[in-house]
PDB file of N, CA and C in Angstrom:
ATOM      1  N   UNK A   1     -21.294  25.993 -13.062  1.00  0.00           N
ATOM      2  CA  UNK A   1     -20.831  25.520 -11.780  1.00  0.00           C
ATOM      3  C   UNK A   1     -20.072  24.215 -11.976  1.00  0.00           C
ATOM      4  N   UNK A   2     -19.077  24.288 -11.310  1.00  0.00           N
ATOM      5  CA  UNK A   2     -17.941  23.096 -11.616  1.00  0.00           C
ATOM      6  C   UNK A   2     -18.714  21.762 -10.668  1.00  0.00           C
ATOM      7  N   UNK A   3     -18.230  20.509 -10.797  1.00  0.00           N
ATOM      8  CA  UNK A   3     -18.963  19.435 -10.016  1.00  0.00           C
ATOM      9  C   UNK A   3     -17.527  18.512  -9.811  1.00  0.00           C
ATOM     10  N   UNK A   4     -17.005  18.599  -8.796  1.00  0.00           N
ATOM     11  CA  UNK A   4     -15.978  17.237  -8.830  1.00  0.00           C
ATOM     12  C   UNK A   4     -16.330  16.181  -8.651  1.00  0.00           C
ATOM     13  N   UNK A   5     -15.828  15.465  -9.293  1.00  0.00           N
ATOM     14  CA  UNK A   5     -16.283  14.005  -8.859  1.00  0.00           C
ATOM     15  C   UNK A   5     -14.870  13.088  -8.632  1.00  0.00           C
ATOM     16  N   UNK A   6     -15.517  12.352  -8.044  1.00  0.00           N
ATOM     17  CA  UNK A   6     -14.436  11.325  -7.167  1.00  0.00           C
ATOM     18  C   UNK A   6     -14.445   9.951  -7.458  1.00  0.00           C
ATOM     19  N   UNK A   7     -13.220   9.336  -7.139  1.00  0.00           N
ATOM     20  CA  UNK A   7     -13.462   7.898  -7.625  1.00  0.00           C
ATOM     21  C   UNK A   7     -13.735   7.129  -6.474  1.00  0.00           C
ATOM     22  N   UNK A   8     -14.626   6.722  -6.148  1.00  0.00           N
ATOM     23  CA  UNK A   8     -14.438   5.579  -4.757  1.00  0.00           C
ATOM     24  C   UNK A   8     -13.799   4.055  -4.876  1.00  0.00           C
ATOM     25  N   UNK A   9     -12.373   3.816  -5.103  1.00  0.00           N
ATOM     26  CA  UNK A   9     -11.638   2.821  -4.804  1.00  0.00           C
ATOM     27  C   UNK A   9     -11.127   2.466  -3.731  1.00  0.00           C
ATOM     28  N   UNK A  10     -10.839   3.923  -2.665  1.00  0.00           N
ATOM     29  CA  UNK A  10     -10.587   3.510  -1.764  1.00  0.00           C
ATOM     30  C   UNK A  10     -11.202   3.481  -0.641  1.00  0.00           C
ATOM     31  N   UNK A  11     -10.617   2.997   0.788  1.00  0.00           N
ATOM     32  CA  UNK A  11     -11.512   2.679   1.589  1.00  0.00           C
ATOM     33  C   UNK A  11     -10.823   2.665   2.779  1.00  0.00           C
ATOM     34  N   UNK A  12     -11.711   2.653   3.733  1.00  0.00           N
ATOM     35  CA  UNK A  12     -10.570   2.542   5.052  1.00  0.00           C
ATOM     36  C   UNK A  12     -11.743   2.184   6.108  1.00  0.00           C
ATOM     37  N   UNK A  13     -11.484   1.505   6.651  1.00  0.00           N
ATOM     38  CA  UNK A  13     -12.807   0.726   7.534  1.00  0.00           C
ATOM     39  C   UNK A  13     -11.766   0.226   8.807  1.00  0.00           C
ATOM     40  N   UNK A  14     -11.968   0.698  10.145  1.00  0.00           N
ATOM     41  CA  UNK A  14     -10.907   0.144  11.188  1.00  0.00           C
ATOM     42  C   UNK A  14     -11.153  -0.963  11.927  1.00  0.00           C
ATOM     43  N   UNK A  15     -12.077  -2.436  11.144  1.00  0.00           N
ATOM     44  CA  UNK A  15     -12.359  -3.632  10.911  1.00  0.00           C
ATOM     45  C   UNK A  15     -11.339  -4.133   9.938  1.00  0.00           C
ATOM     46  N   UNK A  16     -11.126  -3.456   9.048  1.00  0.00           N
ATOM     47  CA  UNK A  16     -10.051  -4.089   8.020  1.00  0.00           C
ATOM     48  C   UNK A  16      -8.431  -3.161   7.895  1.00  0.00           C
ATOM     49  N   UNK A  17      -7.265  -3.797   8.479  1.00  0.00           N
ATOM     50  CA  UNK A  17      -6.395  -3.404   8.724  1.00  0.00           C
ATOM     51  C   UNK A  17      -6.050  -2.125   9.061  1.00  0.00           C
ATOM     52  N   UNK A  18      -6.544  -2.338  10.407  1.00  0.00           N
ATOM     53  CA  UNK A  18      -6.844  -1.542  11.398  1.00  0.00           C
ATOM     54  C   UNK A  18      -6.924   0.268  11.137  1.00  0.00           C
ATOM     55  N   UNK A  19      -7.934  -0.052  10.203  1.00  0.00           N
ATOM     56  CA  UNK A  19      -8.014   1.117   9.477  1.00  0.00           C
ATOM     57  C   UNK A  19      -7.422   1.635   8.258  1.00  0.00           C
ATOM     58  N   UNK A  20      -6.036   1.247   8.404  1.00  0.00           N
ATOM     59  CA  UNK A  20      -5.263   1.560   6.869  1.00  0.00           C
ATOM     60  C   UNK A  20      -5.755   1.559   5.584  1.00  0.00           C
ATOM     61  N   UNK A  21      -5.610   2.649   4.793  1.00  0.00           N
ATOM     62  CA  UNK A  21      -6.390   3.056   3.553  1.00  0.00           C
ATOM     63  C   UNK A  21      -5.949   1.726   2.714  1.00  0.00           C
ATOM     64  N   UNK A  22      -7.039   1.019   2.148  1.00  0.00           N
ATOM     65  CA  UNK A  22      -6.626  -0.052   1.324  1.00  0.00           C
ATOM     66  C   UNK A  22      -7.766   0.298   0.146  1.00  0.00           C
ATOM     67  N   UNK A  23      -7.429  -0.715  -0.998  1.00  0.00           N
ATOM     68  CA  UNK A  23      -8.262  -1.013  -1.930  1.00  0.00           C
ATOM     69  C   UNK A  23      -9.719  -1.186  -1.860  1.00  0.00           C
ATOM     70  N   UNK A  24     -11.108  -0.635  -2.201  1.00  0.00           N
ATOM     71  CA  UNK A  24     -12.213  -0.919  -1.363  1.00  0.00           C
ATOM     72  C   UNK A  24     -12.347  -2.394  -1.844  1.00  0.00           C
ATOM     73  N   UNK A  25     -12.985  -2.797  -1.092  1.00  0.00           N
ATOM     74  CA  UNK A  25     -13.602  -4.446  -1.201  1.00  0.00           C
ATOM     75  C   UNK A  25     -12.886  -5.749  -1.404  1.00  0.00           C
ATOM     76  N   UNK A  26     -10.833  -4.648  -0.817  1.00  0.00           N
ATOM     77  CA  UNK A  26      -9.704  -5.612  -0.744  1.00  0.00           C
ATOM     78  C   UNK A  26      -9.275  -5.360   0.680  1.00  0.00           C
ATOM     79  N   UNK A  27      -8.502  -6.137   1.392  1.00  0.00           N
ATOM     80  CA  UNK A  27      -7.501  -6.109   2.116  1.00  0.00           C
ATOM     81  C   UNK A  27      -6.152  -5.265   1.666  1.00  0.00           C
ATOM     82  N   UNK A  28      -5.924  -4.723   0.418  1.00  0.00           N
ATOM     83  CA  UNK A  28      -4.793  -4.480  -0.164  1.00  0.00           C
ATOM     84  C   UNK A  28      -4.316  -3.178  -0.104  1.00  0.00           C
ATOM     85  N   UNK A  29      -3.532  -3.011   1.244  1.00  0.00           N
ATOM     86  CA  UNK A  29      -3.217  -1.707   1.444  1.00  0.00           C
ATOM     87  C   UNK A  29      -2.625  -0.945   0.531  1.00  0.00           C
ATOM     88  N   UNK A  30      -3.349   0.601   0.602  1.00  0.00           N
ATOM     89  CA  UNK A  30      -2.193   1.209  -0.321  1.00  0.00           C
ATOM     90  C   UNK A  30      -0.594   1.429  -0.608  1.00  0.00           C
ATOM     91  N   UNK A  31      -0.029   0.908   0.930  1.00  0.00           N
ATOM     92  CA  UNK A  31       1.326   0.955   0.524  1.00  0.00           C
ATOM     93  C   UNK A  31       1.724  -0.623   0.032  1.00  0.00           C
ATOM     94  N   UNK A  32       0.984  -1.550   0.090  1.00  0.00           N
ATOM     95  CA  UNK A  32       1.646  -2.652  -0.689  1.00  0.00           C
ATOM     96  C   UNK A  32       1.777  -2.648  -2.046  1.00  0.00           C
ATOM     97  N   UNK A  33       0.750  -1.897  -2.452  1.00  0.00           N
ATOM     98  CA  UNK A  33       0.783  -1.450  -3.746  1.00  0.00           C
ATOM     99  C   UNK A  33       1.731  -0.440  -3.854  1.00  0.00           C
ATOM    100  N   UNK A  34       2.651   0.418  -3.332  1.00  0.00           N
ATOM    101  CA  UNK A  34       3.660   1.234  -3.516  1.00  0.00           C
ATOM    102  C   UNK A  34       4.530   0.356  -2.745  1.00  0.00           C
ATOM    103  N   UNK A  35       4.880  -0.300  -2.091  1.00  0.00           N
ATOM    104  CA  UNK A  35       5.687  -1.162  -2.023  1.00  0.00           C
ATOM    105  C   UNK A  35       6.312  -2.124  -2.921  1.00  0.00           C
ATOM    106  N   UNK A  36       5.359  -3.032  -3.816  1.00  0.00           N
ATOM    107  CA  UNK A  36       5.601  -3.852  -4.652  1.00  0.00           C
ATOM    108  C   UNK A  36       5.992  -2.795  -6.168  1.00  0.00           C
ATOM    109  N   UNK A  37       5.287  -1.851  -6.569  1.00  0.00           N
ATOM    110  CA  UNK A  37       5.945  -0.865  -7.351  1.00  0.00           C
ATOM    111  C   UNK A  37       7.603  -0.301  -7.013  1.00  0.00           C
ATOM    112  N   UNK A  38       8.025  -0.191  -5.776  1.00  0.00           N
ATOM    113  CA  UNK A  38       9.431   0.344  -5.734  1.00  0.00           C
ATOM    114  C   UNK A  38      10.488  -0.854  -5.126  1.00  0.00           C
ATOM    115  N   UNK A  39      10.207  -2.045  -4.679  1.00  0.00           N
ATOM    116  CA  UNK A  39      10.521  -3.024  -3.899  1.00  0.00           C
ATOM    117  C   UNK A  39      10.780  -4.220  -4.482  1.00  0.00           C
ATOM    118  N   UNK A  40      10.319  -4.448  -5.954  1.00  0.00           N
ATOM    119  CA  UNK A  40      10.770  -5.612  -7.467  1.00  0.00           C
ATOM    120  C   UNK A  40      12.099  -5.489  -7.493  1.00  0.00           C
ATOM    121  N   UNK A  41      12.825  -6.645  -7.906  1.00  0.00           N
ATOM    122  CA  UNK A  41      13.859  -6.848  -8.093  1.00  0.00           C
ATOM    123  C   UNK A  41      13.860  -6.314  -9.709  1.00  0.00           C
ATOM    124  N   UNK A  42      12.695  -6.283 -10.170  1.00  0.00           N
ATOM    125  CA  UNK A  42      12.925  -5.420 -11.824  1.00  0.00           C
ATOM    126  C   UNK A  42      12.048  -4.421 -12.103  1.00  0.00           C
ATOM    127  N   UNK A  43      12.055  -3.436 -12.327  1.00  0.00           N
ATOM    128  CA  UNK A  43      10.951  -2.509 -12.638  1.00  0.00           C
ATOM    129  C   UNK A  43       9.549  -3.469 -13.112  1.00  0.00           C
ATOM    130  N   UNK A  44       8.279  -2.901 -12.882  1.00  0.00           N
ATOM    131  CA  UNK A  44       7.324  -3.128 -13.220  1.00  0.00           C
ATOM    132  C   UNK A  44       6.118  -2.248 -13.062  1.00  0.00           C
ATOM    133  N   UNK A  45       5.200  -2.491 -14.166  1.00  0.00           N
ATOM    134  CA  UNK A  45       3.781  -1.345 -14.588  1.00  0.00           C
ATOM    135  C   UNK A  45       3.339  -1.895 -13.688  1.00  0.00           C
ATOM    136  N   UNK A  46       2.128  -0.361 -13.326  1.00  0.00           N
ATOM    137  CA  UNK A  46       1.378  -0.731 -12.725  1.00  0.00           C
ATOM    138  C   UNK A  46       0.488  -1.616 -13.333  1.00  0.00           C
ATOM    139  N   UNK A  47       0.425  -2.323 -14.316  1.00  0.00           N
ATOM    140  CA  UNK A  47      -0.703  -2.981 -14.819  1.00  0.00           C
ATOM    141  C   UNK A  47      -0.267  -4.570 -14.843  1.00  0.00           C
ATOM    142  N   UNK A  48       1.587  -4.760 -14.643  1.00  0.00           N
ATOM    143  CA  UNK A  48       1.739  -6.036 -14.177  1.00  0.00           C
ATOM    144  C   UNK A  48       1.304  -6.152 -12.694  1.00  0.00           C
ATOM    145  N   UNK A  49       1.537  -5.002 -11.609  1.00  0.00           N
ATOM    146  CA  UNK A  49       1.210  -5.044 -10.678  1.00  0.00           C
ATOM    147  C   UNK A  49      -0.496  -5.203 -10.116  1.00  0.00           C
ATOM    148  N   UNK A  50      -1.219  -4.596 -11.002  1.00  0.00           N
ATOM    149  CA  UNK A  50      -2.940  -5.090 -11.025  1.00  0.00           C
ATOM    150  C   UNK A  50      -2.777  -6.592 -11.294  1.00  0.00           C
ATOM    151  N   UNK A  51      -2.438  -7.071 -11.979  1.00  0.00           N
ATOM    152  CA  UNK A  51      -2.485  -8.711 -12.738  1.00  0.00           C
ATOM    153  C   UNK A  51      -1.996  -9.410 -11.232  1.00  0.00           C
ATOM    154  N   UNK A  52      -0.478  -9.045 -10.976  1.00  0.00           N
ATOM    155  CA  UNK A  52      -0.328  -9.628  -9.848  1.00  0.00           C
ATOM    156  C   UNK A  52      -1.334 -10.116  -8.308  1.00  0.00           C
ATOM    157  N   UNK A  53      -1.875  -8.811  -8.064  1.00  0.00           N
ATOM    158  CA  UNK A  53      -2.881  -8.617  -7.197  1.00  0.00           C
ATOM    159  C   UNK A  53      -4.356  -9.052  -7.323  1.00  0.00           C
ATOM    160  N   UNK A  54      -4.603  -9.891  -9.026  1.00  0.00           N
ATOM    161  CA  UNK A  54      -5.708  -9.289  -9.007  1.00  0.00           C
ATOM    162  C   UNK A  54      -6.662  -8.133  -9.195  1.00  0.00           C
ATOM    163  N   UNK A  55      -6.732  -6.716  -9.667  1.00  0.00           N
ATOM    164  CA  UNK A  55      -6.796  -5.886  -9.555  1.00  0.00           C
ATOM    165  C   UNK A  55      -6.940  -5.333 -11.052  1.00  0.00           C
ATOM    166  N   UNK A  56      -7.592  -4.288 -11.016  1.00  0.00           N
ATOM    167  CA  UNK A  56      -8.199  -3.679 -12.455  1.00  0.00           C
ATOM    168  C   UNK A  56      -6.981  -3.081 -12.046  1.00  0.00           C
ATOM    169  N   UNK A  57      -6.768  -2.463 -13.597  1.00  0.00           N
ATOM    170  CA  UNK A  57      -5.353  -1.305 -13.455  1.00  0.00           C
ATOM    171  C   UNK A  57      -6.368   0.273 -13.024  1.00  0.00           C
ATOM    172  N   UNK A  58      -7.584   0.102 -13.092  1.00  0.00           N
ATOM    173  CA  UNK A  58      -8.326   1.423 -12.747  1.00  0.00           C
ATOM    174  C   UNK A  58      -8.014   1.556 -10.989  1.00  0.00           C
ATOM    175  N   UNK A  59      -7.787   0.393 -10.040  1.00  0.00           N
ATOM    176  CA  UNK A  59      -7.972   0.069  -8.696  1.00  0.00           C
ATOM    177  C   UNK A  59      -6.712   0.672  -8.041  1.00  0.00           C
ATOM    178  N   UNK A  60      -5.612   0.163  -9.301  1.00  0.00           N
ATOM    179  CA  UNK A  60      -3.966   0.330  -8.769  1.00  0.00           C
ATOM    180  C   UNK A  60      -3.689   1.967  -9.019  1.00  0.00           C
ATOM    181  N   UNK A  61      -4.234   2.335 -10.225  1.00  0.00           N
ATOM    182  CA  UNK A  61      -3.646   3.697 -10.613  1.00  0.00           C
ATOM    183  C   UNK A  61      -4.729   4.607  -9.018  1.00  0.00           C
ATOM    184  N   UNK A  62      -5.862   4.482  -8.776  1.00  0.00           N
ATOM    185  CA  UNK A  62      -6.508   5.217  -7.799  1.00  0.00           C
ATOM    186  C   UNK A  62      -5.565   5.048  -6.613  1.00  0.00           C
ATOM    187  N   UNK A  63      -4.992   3.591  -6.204  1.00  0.00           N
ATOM    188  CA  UNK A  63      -3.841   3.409  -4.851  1.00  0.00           C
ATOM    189  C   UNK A  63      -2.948   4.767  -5.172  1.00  0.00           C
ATOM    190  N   UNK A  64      -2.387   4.469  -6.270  1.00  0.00           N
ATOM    191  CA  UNK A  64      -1.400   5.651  -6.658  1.00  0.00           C
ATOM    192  C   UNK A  64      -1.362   6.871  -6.545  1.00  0.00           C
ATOM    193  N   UNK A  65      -3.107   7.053  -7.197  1.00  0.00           N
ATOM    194  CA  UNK A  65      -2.931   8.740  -6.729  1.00  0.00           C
ATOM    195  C   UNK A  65      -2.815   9.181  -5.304  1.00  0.00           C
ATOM    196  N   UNK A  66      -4.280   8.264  -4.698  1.00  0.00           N
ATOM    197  CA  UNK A  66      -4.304   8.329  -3.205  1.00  0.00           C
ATOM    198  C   UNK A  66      -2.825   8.482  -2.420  1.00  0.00           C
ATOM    199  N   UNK A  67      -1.963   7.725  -3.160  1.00  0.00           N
ATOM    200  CA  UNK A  67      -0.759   7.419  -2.764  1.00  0.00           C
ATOM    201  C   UNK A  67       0.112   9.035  -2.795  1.00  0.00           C
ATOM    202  N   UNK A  68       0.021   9.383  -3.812  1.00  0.00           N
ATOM    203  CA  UNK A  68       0.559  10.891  -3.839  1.00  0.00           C
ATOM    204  C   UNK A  68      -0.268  11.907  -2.953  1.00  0.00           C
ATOM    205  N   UNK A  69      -1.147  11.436  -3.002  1.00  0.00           N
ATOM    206  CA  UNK A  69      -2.200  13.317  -2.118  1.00  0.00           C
ATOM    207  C   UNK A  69      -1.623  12.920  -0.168  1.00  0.00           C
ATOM    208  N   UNK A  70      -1.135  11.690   0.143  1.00  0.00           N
ATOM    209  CA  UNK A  70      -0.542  11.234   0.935  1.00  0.00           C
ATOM    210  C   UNK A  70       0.431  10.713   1.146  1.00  0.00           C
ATOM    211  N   UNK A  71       1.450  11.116   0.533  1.00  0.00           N
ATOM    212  CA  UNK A  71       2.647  10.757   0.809  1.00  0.00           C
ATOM    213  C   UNK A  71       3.356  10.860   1.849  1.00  0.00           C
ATOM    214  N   UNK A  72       3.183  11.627   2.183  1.00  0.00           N
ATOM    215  CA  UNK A  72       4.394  11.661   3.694  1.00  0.00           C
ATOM    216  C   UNK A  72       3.869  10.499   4.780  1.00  0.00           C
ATOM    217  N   UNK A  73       2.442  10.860   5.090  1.00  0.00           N
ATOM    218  CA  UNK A  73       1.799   9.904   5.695  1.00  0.00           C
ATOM    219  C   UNK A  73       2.446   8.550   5.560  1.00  0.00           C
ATOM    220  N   UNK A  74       1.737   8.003   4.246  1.00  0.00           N
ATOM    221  CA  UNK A  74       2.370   6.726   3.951  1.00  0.00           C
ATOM    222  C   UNK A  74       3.712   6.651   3.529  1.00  0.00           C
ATOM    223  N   UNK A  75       4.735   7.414   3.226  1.00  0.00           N
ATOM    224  CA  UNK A  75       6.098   6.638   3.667  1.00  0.00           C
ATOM    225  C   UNK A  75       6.422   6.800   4.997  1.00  0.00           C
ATOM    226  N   UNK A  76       5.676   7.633   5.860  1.00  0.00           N
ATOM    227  CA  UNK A  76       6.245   7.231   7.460  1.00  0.00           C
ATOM    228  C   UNK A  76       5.812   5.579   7.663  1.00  0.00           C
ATOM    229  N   UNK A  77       4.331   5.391   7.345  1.00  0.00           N
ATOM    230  CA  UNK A  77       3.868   4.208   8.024  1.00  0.00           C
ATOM    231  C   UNK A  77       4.505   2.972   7.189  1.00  0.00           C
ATOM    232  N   UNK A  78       5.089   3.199   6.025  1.00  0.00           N
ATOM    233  CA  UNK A  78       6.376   2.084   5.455  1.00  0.00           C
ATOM    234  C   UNK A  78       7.833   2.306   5.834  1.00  0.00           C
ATOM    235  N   UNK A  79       8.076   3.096   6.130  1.00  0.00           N
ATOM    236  CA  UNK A  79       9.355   3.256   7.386  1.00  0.00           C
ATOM    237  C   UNK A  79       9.326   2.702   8.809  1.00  0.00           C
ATOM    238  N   UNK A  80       7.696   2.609   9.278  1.00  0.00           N
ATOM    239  CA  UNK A  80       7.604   2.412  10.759  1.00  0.00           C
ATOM    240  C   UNK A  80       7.307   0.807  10.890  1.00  0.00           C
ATOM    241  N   UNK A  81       6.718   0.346   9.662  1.00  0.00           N
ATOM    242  CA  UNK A  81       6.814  -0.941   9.305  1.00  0.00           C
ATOM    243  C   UNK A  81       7.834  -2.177   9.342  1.00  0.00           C
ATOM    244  N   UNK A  82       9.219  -0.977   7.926  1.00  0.00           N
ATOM    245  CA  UNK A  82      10.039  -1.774   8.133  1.00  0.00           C
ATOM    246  C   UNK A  82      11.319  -1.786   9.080  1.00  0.00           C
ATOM    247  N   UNK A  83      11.284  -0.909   9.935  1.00  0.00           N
ATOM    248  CA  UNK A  83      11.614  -0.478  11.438  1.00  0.00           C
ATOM    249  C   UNK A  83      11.124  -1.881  11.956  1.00  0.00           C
ATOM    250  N   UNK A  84       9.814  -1.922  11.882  1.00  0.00           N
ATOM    251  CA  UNK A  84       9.057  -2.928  13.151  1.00  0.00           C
ATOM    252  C   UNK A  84      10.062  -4.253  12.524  1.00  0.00           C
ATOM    253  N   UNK A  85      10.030  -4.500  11.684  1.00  0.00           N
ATOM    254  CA  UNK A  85      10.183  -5.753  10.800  1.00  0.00           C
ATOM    255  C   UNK A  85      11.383  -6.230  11.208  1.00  0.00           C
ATOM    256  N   UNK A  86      12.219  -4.885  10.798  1.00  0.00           N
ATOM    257  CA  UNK A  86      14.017  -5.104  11.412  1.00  0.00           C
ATOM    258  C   UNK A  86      14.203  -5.341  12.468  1.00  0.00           C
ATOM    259  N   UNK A  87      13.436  -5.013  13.784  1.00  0.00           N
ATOM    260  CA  UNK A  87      13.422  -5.068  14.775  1.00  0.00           C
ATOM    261  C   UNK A  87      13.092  -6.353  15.568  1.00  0.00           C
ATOM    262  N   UNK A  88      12.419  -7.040  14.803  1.00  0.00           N
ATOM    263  CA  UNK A  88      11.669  -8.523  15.380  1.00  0.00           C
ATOM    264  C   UNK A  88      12.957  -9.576  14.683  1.00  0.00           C
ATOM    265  N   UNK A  89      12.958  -9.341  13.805  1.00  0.00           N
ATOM    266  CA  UNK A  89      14.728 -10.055  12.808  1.00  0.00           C
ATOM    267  C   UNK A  89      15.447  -9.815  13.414  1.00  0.00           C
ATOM    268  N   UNK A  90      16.090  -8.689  14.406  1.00  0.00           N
ATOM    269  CA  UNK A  90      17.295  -8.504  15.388  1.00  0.00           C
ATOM    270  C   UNK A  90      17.147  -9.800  16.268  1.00  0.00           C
ATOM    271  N   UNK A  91      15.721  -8.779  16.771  1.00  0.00           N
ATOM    272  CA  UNK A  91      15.283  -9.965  18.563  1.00  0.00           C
ATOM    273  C   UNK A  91      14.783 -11.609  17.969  1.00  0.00           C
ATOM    274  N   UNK A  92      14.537 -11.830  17.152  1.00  0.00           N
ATOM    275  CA  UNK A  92      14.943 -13.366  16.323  1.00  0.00           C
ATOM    276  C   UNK A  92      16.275 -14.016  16.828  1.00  0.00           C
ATOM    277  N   UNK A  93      17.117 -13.054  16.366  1.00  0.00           N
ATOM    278  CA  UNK A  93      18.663 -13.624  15.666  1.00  0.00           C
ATOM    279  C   UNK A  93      19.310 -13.546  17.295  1.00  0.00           C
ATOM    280  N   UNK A  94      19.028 -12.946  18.377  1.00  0.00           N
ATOM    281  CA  UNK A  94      19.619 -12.469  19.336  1.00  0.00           C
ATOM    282  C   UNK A  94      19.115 -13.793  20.264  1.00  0.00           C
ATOM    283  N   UNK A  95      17.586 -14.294  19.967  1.00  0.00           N
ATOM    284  CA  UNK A  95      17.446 -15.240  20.748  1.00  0.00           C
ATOM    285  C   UNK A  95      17.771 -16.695  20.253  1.00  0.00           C
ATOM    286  N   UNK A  96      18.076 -16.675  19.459  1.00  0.00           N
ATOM    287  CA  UNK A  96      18.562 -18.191  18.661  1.00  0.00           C
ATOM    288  C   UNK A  96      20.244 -18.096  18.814  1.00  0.00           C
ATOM    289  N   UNK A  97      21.071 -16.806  19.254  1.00  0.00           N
ATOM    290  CA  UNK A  97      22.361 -16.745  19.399  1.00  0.00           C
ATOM    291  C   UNK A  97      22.716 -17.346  20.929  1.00  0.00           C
TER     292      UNK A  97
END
């Protein structure tokens, strides 16, 4: 009989960013961690990216997978993000004009 086993890194508690799947026992959402992986001005490992954060490279590679078995999910909610983002930088620039 087969037994899967699972890694528990991640976490999602809707006390800590407002639910969003993050790092367990971090604030560190999984898309910042796929953010800062595609979003460097130079390529970088995930294991400069653990160092950066803090973070075992065991913590970052689990963001990652998590990151793939959910992908669509999380690039909508980093699209809807940087939507929001662009959007507050418009209405910024519109009220200082």
């Amino acid at each position: 009989m087969q037994t899967i086993l699972s890694i528990n890194l991640i976490a999602s508690d809707p006390t800590v960013r407002s639910g969003r799947p993050v790092i367990a026992g971090t604030s560190i959402e999984i898309s910042d961690i796929v953010c800062a992986l595609r979003r460097e001005p130079e390529p970088r490992t995930l294991e400069q990216i653990a160092t950066s954060y803090a973070l075992s490279p065991a913590q970052v590679y689990a963001a990652m997978a998590f990151y793939y078995e959910h992908q669509t999910d999380i690039d909508m909610a980093i699209q809807a993000n940087d939507a929001a983002i662009q959007a507050a930088k418009a209405k910024s620039v519109d009220q200082h004009a």
